[in-house]
N, C-alpha and C. Protein backbone atom coordinates (compact mmCIF):
# COMPACT_ATOMS: atom_id res chain seq x y z
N UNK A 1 9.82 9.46 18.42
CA UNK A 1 8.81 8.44 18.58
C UNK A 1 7.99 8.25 17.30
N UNK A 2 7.73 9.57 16.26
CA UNK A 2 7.16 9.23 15.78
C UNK A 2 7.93 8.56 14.09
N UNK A 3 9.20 8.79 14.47
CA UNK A 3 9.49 7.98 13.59
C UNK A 3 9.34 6.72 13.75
N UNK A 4 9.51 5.70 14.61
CA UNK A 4 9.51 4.37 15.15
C UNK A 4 8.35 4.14 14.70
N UNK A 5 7.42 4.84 15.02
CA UNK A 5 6.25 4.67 14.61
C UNK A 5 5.49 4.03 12.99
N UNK A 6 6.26 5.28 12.49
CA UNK A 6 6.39 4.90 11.07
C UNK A 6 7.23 3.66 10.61
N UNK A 7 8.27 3.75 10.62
CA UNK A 7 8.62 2.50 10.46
C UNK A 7 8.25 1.24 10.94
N UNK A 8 7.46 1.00 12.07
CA UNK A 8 6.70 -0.23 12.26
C UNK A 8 5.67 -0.66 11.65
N UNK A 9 4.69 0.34 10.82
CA UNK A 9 3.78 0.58 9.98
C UNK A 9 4.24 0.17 8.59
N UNK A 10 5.82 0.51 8.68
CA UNK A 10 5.56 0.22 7.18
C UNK A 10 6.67 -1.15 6.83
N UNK A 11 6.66 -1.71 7.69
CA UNK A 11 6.76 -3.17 7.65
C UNK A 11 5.56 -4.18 7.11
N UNK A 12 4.32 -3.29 7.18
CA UNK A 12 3.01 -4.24 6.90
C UNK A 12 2.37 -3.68 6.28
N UNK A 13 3.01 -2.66 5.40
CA UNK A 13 2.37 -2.21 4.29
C UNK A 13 2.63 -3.20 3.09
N UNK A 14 1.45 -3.35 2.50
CA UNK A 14 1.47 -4.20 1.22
C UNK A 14 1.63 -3.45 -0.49
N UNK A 15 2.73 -3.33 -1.39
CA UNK A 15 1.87 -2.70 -2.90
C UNK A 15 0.91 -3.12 -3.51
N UNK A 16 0.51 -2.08 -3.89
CA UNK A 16 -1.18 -2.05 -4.48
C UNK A 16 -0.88 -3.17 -6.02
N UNK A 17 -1.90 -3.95 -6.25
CA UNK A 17 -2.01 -4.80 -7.31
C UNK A 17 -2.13 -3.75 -8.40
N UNK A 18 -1.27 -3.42 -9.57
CA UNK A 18 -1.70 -2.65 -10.90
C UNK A 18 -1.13 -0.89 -11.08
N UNK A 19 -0.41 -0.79 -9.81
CA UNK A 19 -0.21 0.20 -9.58
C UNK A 19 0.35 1.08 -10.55
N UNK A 20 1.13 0.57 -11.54
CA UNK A 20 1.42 0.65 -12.77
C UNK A 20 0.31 1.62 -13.59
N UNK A 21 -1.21 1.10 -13.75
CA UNK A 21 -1.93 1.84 -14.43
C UNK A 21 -2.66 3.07 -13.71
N UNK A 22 -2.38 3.51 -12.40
CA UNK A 22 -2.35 4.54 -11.67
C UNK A 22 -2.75 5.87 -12.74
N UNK A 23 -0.99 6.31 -13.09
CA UNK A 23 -1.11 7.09 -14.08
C UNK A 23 -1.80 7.61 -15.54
N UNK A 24 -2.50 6.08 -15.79
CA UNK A 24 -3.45 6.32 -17.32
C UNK A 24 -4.51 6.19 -16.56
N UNK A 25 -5.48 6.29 -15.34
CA UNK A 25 -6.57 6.65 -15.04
C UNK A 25 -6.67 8.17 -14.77
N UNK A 26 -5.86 8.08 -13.76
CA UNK A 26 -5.24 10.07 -13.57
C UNK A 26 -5.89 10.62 -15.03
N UNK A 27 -4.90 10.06 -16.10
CA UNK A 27 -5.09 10.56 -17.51
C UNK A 27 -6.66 10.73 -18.01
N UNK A 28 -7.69 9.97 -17.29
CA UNK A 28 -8.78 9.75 -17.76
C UNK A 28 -8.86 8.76 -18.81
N UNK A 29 -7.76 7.52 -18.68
CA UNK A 29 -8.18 6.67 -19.67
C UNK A 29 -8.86 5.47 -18.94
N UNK A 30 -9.35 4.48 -19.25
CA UNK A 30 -10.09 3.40 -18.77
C UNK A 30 -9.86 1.92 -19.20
N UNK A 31 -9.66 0.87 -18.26
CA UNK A 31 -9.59 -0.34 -18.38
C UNK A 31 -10.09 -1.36 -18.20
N UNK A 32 -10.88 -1.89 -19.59
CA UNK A 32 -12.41 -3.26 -19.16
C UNK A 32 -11.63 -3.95 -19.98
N UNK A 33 -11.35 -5.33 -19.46
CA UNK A 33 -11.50 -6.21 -19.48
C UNK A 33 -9.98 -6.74 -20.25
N UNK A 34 -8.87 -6.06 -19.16
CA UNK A 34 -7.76 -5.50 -19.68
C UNK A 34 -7.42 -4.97 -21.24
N UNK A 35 -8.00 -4.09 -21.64
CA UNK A 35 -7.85 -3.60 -22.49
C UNK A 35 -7.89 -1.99 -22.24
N UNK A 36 -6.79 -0.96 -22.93
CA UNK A 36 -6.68 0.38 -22.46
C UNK A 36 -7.87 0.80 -23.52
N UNK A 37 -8.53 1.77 -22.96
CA UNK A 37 -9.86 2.24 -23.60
C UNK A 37 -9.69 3.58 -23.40
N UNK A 38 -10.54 4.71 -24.39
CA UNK A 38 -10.92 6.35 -23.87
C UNK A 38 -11.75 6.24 -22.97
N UNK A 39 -12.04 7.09 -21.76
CA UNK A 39 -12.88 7.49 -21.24
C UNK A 39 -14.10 8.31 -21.95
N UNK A 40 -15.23 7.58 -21.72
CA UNK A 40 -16.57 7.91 -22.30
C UNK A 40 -17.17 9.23 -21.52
């Protein structure tokens, strides 16, 4: 059951906009005004 479950859920899951820069925040880097920046 609880697979069914899951899979009905993830019919209406959406990807995240940018998800891409995920990993360089992790990193502690930062992004204004699309530009990659150091974290202050």
């Amino acid at each position: 059951m609880m697979i069914k479950l899951a899979q009905s859920a993830e019919r209406r899951w959406k990807k995240l906009n940018g998800h891409e820069q995920i990993p360089l925040l992790l990193a502690g880097r930062t992004i204004m005004d699309r530009l990659l920046q150091d974290a202050v």
